[in-house]
PDB file of N, CA and C in Angstrom:
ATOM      1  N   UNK A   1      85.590  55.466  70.021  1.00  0.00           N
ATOM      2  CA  UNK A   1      85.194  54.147  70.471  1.00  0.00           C
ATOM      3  C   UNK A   1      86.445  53.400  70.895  1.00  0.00           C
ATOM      4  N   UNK A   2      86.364  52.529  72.361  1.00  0.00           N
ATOM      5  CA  UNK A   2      87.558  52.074  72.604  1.00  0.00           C
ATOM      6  C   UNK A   2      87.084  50.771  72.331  1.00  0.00           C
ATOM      7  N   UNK A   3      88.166  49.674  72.491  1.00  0.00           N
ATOM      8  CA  UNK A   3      87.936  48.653  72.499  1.00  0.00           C
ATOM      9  C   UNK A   3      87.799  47.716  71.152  1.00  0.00           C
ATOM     10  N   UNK A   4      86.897  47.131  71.122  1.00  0.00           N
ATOM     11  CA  UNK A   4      86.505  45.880  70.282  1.00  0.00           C
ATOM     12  C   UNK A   4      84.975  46.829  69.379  1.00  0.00           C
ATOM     13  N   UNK A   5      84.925  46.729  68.560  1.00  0.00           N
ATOM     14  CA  UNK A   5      83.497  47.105  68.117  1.00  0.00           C
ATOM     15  C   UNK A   5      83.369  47.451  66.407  1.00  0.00           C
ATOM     16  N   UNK A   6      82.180  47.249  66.173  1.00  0.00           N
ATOM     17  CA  UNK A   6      82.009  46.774  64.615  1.00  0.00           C
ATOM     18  C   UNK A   6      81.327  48.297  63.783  1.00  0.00           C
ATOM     19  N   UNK A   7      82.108  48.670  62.780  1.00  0.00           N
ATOM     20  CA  UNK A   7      82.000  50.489  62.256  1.00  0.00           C
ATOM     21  C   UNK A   7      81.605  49.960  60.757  1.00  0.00           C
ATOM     22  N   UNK A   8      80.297  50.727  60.827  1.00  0.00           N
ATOM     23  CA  UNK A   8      79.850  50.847  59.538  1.00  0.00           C
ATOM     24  C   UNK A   8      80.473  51.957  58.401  1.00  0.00           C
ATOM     25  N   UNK A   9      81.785  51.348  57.881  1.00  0.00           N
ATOM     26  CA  UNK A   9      82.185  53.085  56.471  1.00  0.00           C
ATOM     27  C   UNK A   9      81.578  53.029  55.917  1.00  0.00           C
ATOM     28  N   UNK A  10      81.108  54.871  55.671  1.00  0.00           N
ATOM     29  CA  UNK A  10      80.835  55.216  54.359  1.00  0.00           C
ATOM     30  C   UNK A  10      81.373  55.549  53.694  1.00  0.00           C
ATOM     31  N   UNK A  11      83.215  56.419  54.301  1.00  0.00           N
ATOM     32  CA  UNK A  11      83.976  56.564  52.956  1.00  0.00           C
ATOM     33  C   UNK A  11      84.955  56.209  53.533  1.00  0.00           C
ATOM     34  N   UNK A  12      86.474  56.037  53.008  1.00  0.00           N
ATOM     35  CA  UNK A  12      87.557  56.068  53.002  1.00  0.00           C
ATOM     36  C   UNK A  12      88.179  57.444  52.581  1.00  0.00           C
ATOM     37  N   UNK A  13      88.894  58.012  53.102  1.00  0.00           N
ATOM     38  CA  UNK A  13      89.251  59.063  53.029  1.00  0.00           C
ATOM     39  C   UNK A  13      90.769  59.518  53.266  1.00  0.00           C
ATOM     40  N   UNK A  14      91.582  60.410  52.393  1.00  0.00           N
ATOM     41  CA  UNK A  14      92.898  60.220  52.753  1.00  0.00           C
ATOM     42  C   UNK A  14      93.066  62.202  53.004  1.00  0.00           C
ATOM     43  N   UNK A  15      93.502  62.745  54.607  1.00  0.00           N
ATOM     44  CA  UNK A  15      93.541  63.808  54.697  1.00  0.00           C
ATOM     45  C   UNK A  15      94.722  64.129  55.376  1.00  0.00           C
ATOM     46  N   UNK A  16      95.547  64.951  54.336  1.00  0.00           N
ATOM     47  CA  UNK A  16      96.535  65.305  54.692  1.00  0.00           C
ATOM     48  C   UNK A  16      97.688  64.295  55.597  1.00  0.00           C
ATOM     49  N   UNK A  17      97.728  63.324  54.301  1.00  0.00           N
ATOM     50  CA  UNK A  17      98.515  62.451  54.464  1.00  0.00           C
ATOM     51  C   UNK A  17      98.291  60.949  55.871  1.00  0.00           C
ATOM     52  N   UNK A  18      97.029  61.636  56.065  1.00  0.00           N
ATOM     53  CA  UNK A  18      96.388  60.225  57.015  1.00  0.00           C
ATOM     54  C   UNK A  18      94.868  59.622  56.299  1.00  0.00           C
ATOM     55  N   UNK A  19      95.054  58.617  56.415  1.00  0.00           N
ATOM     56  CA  UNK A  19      93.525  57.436  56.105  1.00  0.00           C
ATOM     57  C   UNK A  19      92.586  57.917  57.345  1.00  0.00           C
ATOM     58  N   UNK A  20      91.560  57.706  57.080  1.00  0.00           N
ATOM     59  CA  UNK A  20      90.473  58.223  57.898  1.00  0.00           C
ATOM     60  C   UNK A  20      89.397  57.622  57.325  1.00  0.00           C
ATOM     61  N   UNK A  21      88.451  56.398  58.242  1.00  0.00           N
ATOM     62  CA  UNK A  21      86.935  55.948  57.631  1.00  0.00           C
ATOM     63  C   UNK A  21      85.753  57.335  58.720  1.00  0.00           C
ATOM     64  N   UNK A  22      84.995  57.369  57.335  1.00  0.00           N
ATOM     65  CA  UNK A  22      83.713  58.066  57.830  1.00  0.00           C
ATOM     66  C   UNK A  22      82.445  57.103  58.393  1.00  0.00           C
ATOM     67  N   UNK A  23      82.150  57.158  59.114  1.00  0.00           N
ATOM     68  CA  UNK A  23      80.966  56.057  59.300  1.00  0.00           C
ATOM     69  C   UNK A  23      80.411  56.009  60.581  1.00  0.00           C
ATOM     70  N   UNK A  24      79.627  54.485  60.662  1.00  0.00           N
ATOM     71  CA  UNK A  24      79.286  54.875  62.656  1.00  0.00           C
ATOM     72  C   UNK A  24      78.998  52.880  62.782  1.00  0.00           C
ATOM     73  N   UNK A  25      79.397  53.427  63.999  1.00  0.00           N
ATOM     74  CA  UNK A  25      79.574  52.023  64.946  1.00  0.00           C
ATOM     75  C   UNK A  25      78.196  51.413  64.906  1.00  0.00           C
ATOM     76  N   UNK A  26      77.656  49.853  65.281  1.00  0.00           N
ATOM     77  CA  UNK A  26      76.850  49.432  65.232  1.00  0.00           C
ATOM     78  C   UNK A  26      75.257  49.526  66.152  1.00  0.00           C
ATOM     79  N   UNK A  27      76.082  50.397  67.078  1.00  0.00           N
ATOM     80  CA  UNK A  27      75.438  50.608  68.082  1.00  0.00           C
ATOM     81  C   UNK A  27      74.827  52.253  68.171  1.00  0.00           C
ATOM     82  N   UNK A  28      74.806  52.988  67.325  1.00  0.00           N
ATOM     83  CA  UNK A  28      74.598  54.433  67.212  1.00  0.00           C
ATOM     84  C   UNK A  28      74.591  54.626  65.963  1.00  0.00           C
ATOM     85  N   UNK A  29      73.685  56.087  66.042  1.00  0.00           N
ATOM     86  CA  UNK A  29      73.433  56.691  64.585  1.00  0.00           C
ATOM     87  C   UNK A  29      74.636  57.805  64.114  1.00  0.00           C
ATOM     88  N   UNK A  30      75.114  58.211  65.101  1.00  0.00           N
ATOM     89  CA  UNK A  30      76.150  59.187  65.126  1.00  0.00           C
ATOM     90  C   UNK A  30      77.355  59.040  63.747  1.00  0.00           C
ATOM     91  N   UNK A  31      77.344  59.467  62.943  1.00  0.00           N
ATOM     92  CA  UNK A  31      78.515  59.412  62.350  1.00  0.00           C
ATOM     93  C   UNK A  31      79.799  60.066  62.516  1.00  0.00           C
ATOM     94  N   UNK A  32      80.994  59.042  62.904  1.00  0.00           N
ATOM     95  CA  UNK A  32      81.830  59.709  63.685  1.00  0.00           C
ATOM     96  C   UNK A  32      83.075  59.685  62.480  1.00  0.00           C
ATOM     97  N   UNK A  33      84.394  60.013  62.656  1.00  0.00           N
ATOM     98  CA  UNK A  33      85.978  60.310  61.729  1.00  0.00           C
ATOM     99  C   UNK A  33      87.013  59.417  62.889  1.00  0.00           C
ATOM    100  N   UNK A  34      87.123  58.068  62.061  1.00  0.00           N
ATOM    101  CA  UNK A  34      88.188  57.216  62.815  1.00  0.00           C
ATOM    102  C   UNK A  34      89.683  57.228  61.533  1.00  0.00           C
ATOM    103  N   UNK A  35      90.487  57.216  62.891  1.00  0.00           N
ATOM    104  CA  UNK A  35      92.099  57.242  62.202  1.00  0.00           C
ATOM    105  C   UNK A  35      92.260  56.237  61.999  1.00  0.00           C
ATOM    106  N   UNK A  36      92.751  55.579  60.565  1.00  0.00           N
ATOM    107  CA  UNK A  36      93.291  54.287  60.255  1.00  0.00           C
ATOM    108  C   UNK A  36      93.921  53.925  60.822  1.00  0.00           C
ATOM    109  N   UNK A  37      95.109  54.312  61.643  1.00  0.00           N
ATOM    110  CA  UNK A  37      96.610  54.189  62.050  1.00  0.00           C
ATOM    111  C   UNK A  37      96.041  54.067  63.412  1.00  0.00           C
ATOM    112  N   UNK A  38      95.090  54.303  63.866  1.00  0.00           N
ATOM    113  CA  UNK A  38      94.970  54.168  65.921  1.00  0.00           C
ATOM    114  C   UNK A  38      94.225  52.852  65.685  1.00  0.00           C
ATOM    115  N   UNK A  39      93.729  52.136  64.705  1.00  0.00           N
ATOM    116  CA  UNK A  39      93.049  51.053  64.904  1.00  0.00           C
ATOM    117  C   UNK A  39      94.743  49.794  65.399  1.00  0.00           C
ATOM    118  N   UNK A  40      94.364  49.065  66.173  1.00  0.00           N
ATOM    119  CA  UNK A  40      95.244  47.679  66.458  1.00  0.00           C
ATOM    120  C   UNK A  40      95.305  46.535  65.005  1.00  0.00           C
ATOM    121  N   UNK A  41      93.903  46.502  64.836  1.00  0.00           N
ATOM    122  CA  UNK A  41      93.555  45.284  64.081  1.00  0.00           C
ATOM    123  C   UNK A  41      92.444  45.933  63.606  1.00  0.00           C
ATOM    124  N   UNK A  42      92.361  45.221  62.043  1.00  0.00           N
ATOM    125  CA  UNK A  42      91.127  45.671  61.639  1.00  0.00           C
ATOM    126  C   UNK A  42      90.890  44.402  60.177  1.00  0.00           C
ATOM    127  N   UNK A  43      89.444  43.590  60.501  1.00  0.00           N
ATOM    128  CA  UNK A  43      89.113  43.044  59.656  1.00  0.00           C
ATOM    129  C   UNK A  43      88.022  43.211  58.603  1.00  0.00           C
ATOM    130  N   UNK A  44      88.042  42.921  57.780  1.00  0.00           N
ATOM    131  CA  UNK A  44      86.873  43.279  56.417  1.00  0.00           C
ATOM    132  C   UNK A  44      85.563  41.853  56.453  1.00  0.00           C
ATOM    133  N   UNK A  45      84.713  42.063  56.614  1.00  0.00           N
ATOM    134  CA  UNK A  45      83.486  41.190  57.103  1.00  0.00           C
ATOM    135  C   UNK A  45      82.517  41.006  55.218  1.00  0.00           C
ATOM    136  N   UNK A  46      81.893  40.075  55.052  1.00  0.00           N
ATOM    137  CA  UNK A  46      81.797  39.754  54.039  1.00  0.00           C
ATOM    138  C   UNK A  46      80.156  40.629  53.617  1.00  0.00           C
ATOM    139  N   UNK A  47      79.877  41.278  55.020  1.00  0.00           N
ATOM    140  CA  UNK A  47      78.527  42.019  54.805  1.00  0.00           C
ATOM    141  C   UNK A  47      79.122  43.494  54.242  1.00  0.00           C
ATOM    142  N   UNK A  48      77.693  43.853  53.308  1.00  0.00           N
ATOM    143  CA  UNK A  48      78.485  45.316  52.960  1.00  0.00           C
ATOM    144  C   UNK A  48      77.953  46.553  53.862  1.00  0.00           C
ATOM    145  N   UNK A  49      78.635  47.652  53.908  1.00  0.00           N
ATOM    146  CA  UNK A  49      77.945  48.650  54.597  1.00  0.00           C
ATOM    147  C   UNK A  49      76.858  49.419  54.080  1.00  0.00           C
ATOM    148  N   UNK A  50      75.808  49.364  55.058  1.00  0.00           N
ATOM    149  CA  UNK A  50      74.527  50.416  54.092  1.00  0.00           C
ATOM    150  C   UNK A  50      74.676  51.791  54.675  1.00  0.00           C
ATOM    151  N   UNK A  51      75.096  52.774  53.701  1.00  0.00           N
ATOM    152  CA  UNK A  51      75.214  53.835  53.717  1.00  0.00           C
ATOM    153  C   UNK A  51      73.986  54.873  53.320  1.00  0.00           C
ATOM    154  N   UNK A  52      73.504  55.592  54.384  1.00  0.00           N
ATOM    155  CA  UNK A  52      72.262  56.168  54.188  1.00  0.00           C
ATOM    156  C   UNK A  52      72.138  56.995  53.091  1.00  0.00           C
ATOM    157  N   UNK A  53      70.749  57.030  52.387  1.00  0.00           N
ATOM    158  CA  UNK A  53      70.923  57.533  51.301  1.00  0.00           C
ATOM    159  C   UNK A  53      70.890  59.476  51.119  1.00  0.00           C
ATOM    160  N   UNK A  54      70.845  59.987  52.480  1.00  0.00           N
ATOM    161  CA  UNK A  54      70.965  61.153  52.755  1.00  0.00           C
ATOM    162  C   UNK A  54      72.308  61.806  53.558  1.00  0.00           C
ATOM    163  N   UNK A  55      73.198  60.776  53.565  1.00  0.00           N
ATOM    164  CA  UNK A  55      74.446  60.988  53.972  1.00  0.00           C
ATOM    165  C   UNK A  55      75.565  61.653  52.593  1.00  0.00           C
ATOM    166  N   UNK A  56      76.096  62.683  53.074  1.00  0.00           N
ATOM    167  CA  UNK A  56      76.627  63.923  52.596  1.00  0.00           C
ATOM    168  C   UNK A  56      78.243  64.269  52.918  1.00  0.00           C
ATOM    169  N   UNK A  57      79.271  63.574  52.599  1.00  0.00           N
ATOM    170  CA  UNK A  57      80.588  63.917  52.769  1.00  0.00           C
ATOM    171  C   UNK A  57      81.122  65.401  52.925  1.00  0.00           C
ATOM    172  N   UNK A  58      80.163  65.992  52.191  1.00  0.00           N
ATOM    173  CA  UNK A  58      80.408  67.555  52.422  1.00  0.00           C
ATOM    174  C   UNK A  58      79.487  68.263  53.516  1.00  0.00           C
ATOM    175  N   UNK A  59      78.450  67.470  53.660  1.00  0.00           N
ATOM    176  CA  UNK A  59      77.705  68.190  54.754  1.00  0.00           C
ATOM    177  C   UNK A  59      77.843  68.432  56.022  1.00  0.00           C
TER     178      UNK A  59
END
């Protein structure tokens, strides 16, 4: 995702020495793997994320 846009995490994740959120943008079901470090800016919003209850870190 380029630009400006609002990512629902489900995890935080630290792999091989990089941060990485699991989750998906507001606009899609897709759950995608964003690099902490390529974000510009990143703010924490006072809503929480709903993480599906069939979502599987190992799956």
């Amino acid at each position: 995702m380029a630009g400006c846009g609002r990512i629902h995490p489900f995890r935080l994740c630290l792999i091989k020495n990089a941060w990485y959120i699991i989750g998906r943008t507001s606009d899609s079901t897709e759950v995608r793997t964003y690099r902490v470090a390529r974000f510009k800016t990143l703010r924490m919003l006072d809503q929480p994320a709903i993480v599906p209850a069939n979502f599987d870190l190992k799956g």
